[in-house]
N, C-alpha and C. Protein backbone atom coordinates (compact mmCIF):
# COMPACT_ATOMS: atom_id res chain seq x y z
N UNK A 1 -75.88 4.72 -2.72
CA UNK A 1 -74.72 4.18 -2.03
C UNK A 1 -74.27 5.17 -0.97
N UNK A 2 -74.17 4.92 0.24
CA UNK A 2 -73.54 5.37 1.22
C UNK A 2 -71.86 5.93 1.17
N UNK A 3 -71.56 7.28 0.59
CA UNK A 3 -70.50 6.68 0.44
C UNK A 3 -69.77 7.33 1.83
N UNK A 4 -69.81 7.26 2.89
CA UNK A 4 -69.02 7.59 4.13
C UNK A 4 -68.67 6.19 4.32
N UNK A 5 -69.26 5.05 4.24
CA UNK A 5 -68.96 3.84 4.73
C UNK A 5 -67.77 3.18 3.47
N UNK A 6 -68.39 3.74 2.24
CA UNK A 6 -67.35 3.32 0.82
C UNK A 6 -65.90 4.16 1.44
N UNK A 7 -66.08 5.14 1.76
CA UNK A 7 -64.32 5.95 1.66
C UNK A 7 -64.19 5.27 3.53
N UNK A 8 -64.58 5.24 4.70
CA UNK A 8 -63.77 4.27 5.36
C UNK A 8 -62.94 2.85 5.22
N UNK A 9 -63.95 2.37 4.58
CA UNK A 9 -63.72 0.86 4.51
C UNK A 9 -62.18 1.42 3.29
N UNK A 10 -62.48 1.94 2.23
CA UNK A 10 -61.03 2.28 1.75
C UNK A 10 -59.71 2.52 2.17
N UNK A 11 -60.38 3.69 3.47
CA UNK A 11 -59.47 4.33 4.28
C UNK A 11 -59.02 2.88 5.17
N UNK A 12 -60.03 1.97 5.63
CA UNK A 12 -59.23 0.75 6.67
C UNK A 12 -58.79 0.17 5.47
N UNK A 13 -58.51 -0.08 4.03
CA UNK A 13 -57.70 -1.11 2.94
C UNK A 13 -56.65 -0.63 3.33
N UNK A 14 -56.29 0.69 2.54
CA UNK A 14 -55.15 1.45 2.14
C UNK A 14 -53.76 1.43 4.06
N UNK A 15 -54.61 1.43 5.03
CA UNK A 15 -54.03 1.67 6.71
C UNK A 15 -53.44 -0.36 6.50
N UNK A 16 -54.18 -0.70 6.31
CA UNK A 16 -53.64 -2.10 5.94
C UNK A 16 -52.85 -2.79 5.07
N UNK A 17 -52.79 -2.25 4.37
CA UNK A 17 -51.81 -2.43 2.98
C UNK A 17 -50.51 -1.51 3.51
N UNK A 18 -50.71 -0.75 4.14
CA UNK A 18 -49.45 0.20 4.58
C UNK A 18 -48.70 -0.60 5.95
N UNK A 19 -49.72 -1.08 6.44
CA UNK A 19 -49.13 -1.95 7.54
C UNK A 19 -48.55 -3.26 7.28
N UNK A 20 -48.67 -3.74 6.00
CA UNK A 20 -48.39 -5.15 5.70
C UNK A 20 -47.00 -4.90 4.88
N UNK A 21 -47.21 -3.93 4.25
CA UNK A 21 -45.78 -2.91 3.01
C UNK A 21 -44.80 -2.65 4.51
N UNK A 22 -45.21 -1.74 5.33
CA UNK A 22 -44.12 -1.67 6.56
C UNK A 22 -43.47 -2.76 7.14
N UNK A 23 -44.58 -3.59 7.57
CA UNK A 23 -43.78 -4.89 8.61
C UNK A 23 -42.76 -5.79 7.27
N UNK A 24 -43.22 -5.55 5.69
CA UNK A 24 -42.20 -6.33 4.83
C UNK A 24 -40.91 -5.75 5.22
N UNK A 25 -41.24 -4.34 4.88
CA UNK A 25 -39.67 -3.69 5.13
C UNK A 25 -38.84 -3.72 6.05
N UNK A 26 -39.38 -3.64 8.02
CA UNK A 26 -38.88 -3.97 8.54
C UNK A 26 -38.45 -5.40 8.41
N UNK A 27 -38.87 -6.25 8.02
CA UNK A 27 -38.26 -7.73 8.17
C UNK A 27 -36.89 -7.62 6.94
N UNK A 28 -37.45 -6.86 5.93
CA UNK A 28 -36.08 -6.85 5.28
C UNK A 28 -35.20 -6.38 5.29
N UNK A 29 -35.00 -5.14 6.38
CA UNK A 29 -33.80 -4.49 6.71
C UNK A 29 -33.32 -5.55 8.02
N UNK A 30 -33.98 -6.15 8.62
CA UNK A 30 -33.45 -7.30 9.98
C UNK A 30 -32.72 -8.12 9.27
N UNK A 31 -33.21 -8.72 8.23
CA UNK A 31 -32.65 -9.61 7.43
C UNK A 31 -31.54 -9.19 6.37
N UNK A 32 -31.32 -8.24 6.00
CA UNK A 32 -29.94 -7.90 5.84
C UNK A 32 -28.95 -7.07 6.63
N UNK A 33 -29.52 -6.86 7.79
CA UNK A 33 -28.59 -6.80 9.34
C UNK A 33 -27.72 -7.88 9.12
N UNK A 34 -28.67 -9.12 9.38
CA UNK A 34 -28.33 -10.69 9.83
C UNK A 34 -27.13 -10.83 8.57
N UNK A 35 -27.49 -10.65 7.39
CA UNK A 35 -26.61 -11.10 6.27
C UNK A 35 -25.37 -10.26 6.58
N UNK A 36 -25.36 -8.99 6.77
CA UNK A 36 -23.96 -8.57 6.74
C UNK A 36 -23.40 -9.02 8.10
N UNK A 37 -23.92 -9.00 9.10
CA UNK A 37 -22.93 -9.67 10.39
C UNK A 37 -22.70 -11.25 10.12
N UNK A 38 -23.29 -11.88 9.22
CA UNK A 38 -22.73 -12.98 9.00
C UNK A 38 -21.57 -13.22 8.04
N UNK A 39 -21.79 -11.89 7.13
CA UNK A 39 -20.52 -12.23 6.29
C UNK A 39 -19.33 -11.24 6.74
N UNK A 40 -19.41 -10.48 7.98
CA UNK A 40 -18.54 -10.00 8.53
C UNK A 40 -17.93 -10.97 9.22
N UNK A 41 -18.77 -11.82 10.44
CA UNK A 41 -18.42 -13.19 11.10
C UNK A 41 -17.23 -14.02 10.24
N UNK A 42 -17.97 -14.36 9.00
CA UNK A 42 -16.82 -15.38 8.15
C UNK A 42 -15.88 -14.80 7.79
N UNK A 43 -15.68 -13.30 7.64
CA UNK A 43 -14.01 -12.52 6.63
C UNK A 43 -13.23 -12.70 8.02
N UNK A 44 -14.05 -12.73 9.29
CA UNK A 44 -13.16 -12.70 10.78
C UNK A 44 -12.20 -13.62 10.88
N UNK A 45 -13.61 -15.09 10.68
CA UNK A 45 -12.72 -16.18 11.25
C UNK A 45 -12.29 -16.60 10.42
N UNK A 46 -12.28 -16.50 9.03
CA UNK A 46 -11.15 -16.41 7.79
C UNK A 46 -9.94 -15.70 8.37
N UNK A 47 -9.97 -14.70 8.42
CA UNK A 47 -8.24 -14.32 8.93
C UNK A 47 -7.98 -14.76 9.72
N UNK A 48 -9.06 -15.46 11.00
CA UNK A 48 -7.91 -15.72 12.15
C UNK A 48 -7.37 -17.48 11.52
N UNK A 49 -8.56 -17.94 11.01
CA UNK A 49 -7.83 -19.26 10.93
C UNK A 49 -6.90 -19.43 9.79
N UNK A 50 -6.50 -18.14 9.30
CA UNK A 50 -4.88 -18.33 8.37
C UNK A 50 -3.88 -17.47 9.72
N UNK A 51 -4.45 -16.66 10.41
CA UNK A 51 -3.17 -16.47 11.40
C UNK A 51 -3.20 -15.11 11.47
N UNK A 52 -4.27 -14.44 10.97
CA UNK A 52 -4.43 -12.64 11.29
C UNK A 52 -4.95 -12.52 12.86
N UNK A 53 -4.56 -12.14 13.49
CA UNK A 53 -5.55 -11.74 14.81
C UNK A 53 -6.19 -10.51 14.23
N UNK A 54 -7.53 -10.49 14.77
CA UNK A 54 -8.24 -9.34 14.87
C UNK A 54 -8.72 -8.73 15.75
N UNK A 55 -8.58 -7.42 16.14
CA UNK A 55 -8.36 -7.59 17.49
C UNK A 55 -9.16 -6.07 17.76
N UNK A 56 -9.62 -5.73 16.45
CA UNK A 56 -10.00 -4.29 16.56
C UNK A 56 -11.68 -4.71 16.43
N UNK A 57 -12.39 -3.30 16.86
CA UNK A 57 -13.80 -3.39 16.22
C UNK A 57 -13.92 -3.44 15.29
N UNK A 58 -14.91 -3.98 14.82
CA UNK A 58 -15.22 -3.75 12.66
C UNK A 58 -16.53 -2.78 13.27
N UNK A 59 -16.79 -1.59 12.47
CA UNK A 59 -18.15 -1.11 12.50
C UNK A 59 -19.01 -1.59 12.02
N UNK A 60 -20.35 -2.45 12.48
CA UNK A 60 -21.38 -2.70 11.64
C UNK A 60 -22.39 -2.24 10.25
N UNK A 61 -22.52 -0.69 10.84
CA UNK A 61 -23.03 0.46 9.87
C UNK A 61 -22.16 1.17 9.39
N UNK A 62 -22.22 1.60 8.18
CA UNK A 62 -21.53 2.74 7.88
C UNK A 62 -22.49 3.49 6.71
N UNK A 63 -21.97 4.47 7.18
CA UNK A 63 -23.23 5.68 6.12
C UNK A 63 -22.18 5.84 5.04
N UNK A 64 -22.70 6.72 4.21
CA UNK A 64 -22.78 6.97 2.81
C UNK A 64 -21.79 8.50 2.84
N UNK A 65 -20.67 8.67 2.17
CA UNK A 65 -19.61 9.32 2.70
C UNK A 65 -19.75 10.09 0.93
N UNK A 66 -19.63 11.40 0.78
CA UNK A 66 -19.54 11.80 -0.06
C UNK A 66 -17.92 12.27 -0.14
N UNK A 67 -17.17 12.87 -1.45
CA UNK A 67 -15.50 13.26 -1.48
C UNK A 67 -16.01 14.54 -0.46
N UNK A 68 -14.66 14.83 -0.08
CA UNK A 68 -14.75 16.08 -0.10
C UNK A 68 -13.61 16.99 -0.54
N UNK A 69 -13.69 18.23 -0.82
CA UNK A 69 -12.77 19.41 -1.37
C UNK A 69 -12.18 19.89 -0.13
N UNK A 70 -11.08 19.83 -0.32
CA UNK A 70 -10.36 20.73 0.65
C UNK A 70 -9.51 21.44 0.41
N UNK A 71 -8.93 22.76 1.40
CA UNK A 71 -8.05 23.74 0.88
C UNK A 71 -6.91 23.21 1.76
N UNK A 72 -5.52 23.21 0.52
CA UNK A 72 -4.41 22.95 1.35
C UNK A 72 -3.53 24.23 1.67
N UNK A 73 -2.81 24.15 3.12
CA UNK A 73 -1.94 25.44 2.83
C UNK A 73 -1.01 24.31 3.22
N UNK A 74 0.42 25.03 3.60
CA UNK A 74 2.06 24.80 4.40
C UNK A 74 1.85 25.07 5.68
N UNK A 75 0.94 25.60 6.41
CA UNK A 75 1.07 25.48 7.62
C UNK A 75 0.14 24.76 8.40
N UNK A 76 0.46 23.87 9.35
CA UNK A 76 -0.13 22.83 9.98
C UNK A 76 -1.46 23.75 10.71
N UNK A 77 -2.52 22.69 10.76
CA UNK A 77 -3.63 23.37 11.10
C UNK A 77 -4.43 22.35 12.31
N UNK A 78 -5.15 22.52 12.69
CA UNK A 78 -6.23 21.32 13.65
C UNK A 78 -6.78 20.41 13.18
N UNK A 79 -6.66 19.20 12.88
CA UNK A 79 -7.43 17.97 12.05
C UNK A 79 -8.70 18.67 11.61
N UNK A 80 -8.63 18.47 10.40
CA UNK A 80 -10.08 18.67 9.65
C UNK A 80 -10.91 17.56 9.68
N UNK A 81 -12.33 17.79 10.22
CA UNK A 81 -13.49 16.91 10.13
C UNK A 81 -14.80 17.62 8.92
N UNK A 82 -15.19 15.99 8.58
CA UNK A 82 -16.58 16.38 7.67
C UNK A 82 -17.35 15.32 8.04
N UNK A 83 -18.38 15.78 9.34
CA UNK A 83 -19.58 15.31 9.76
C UNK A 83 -18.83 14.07 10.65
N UNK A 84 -18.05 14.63 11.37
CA UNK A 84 -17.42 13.59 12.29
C UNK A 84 -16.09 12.45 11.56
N UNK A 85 -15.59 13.08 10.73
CA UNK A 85 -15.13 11.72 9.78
C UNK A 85 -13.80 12.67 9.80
N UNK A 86 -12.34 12.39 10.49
CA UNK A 86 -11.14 12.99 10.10
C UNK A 86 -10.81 12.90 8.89
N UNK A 87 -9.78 14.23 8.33
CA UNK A 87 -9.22 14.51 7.07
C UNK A 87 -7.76 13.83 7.81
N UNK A 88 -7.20 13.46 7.10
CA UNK A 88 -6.05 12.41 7.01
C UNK A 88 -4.92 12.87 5.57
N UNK A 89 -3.94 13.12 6.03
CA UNK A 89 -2.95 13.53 4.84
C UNK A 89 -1.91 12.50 5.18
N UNK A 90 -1.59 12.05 4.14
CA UNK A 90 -0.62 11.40 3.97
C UNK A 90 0.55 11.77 2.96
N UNK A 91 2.07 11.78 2.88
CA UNK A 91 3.19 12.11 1.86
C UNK A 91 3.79 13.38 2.28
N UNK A 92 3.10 14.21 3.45
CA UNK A 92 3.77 15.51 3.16
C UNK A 92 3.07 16.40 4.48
N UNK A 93 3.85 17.40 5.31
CA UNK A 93 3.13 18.14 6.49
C UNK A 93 2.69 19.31 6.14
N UNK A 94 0.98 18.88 5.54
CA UNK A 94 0.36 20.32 5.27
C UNK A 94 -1.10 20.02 5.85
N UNK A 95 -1.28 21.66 5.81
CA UNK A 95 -2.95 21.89 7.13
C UNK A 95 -3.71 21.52 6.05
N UNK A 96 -5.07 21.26 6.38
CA UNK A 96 -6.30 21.31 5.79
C UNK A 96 -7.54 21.92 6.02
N UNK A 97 -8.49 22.72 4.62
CA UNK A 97 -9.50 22.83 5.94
C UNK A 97 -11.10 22.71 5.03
N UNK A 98 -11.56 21.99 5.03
CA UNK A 98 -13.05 21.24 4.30
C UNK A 98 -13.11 22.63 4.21
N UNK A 99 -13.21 22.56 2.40
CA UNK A 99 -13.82 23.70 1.50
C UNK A 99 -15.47 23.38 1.05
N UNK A 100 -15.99 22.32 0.66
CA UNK A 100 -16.72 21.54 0.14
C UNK A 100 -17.40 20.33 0.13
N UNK A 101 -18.79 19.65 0.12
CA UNK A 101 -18.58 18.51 0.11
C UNK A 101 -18.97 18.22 -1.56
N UNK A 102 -18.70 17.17 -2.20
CA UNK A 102 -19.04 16.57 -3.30
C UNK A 102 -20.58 16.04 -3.36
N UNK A 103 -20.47 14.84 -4.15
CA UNK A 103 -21.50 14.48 -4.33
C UNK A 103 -21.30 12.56 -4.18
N UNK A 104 -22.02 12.10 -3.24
CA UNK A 104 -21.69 10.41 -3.22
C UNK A 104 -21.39 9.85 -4.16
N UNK A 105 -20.27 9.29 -3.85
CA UNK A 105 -19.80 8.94 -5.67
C UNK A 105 -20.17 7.18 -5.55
N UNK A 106 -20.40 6.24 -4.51
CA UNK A 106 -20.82 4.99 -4.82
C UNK A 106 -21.13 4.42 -3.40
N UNK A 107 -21.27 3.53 -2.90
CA UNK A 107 -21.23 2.79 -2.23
C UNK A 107 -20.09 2.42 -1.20
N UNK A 108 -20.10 2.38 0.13
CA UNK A 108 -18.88 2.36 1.17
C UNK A 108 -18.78 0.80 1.33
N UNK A 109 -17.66 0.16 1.16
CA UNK A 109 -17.51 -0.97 0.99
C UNK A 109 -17.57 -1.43 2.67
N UNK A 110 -17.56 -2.53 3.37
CA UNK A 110 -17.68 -2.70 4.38
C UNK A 110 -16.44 -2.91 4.84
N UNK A 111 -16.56 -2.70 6.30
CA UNK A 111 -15.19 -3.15 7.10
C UNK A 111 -14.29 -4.52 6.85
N UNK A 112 -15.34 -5.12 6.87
CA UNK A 112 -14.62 -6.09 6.40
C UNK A 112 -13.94 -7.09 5.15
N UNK A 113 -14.34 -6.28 4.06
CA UNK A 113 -14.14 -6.49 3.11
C UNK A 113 -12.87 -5.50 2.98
N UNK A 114 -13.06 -4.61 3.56
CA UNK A 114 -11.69 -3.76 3.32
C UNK A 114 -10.30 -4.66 4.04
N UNK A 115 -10.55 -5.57 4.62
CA UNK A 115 -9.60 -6.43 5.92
C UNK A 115 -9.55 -7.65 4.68
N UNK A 116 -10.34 -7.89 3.86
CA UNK A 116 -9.56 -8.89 2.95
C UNK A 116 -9.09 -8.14 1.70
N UNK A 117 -9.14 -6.72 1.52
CA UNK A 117 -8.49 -6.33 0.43
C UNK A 117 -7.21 -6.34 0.79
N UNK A 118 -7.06 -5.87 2.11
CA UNK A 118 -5.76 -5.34 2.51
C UNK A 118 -5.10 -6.95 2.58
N UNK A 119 -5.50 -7.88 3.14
CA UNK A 119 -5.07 -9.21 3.01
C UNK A 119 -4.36 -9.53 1.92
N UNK A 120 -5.56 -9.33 0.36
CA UNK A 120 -4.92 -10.22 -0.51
C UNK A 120 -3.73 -9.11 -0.78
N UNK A 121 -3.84 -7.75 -1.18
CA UNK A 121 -2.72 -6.67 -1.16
C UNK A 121 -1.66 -7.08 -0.58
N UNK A 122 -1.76 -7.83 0.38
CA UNK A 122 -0.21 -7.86 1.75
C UNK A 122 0.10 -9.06 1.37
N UNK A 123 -0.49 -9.71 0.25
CA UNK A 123 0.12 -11.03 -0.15
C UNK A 123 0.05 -12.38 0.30
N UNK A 124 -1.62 -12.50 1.21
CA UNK A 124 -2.00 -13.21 1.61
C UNK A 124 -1.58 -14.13 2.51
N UNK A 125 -1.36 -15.38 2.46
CA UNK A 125 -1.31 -15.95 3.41
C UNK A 125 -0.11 -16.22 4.44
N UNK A 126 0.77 -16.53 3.71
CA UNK A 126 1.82 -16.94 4.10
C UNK A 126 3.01 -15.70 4.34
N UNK A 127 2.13 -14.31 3.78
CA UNK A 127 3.37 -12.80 4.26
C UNK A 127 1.98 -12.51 5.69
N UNK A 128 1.02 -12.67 5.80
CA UNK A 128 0.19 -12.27 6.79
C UNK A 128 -0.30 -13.16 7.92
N UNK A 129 0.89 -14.09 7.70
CA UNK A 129 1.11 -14.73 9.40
C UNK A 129 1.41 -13.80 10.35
N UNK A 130 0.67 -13.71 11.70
CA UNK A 130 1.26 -12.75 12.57
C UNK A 130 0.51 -11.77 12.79
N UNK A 131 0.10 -11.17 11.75
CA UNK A 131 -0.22 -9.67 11.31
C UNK A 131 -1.89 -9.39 12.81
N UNK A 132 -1.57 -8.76 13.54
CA UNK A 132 -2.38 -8.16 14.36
C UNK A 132 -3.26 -6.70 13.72
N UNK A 133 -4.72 -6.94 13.78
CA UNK A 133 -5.51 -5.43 13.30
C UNK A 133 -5.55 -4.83 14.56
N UNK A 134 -5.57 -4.01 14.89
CA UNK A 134 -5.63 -3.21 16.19
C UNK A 134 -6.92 -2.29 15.93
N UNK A 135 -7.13 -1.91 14.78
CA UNK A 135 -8.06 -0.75 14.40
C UNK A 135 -8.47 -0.81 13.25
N UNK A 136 -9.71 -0.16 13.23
CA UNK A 136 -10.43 0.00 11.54
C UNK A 136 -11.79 0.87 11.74
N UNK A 137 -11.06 2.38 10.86
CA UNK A 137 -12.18 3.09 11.23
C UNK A 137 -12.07 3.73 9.58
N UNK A 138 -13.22 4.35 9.80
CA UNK A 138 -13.54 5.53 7.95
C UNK A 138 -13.11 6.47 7.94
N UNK A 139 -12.03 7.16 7.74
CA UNK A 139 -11.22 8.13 7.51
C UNK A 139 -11.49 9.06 5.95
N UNK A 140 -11.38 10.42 5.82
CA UNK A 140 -10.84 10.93 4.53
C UNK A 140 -9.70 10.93 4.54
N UNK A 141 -9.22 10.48 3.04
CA UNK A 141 -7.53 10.18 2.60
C UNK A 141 -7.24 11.57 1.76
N UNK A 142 -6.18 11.76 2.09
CA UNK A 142 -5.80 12.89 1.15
C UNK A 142 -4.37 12.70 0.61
N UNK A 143 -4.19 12.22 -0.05
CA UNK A 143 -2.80 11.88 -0.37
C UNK A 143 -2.00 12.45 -1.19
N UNK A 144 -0.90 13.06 -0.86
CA UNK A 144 -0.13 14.22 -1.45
C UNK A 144 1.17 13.26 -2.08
N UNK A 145 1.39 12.32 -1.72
CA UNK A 145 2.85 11.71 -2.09
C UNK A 145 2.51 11.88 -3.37
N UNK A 146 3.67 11.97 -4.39
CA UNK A 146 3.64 12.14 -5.81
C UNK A 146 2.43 13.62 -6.72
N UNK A 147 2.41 14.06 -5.84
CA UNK A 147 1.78 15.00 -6.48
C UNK A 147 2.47 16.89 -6.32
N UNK A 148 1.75 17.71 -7.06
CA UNK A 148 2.24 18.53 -6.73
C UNK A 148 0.86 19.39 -5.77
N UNK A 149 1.70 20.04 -4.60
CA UNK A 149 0.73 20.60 -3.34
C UNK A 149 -0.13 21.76 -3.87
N UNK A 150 -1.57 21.61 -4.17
CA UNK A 150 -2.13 22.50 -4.70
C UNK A 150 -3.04 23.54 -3.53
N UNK A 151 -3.46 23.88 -4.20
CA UNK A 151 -4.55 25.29 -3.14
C UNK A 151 -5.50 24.28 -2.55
N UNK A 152 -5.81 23.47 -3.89
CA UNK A 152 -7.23 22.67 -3.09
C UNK A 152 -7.24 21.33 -3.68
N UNK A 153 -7.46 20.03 -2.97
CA UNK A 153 -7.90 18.90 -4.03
C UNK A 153 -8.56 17.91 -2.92
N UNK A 154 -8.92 16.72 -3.27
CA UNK A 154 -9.83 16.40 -3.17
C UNK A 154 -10.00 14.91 -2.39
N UNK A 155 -10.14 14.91 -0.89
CA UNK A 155 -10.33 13.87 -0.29
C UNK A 155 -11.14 12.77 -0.17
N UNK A 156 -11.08 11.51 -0.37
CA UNK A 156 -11.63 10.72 -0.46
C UNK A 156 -12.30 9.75 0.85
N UNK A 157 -13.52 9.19 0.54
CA UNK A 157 -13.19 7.67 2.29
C UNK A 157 -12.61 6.87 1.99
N UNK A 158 -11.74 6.60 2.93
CA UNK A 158 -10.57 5.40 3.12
C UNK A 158 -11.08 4.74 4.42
N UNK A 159 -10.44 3.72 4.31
CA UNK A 159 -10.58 2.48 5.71
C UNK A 159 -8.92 3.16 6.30
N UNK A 160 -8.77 3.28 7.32
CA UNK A 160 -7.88 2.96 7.83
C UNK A 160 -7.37 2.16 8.95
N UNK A 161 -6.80 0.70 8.18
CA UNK A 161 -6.51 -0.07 8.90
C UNK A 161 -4.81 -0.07 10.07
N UNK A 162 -5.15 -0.16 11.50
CA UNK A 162 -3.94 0.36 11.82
C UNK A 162 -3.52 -1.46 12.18
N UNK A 163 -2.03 -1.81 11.93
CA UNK A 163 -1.97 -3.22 12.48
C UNK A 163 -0.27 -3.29 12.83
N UNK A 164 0.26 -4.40 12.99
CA UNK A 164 1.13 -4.43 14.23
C UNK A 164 2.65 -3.95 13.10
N UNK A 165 2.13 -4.11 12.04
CA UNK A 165 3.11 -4.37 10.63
C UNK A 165 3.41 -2.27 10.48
N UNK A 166 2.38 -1.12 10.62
CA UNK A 166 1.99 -0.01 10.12
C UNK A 166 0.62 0.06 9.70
N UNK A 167 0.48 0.95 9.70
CA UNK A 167 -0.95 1.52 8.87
C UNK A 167 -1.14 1.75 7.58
N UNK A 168 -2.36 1.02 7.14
CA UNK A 168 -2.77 1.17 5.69
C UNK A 168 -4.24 1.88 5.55
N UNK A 169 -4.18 2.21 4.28
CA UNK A 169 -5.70 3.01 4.03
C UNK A 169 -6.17 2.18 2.52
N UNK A 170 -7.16 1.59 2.91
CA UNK A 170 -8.14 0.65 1.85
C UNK A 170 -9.03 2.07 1.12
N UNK A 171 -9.22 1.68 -0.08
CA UNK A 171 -9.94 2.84 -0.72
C UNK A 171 -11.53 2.21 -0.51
N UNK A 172 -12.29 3.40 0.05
CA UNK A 172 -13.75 2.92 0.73
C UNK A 172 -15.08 2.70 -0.34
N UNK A 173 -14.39 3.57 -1.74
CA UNK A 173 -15.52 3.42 -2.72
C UNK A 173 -15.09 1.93 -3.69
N UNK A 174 -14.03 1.73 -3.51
CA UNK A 174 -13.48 0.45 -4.41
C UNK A 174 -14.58 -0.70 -4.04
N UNK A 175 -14.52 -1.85 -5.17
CA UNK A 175 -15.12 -3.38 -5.11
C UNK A 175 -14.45 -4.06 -4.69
């Protein structure tokens, strides 16, 4: 048996089988492109046709956001970023400054699912007549209200939705 002609002809299976395994995958990441802009499409024209304008971008993608640790002091400092993503305090005027990152704790819920949490939260239909989104981006939340101000604790991704009512922050790992 020849085998230079046995290990090509293998070598052209295996180049083929890799090419047929690739083009699946690309078709299945196109195809759940398509699925999430379609079910972004419907949470849209769901709010507008109860009376939400939307008026902000929704991001299509969003990556995979791990917590992060941060050190708090009392004196105001320069917005803290982790990998482009602002630290955000809310309850109280203290600096921050990314000590750490964690470890991905789940899944980033989508933009637009965060726009019907905040919906049913605001009491749906008939309190969210009116209600204009202006904005919706992935923020870390750090929220100090009710707590006591420590050295260090621990920021989370939040949605922060800004709209004509105030600003809210959707929790980004929630269902």
């Amino acid at each position: 048996m020849d085998w230079s002609k046995a290990k090509n002809i293998i070598i052209m299976a295996l180049l083929v089988t890799n090419l047929a395994i690739g083009g699946f995958y690309l078709s299945q990441l196109r195809h759940d492109a398509e699925v999430r802009k379609a079910a972004m499409d419907a949470s849209v024209n769901y709010l507008q046709s109860v009376g939400v304008e939307v008026e902000a971008e929704l991001p299509d993608k969003v990556k995979a956001l791990p917590v992060v640790f941060v050190n708090v002091t009392k004196e105001l400092a320069e917005e803290a970023q982790s990998d482009g993503v602002p630290v955000e305090v809310t309850g109280a005027k203290v600096g921050v400054k990314v000590a750490a990152k964690g470890d991905t704790a789940g899944e980033i819920i989508s933009a637009d699912k965060a726009l019907l949490k905040l919906f049913s939260r605001l009491g749906g239909k008939q309190s969210c007549k009116g209600l204009k989104i202006t904005e919706v981006k992935l923020v870390y939340l750090l929220d100090v209200r009710n707590a006591v101000i420590a050295s260090q604790d621990t920021a989370v991704p939040s949605w922060k939705i800004q709209t004509s009512r105030g600003t809210y922050y959707i929790d980004a790992y929630s269902e």
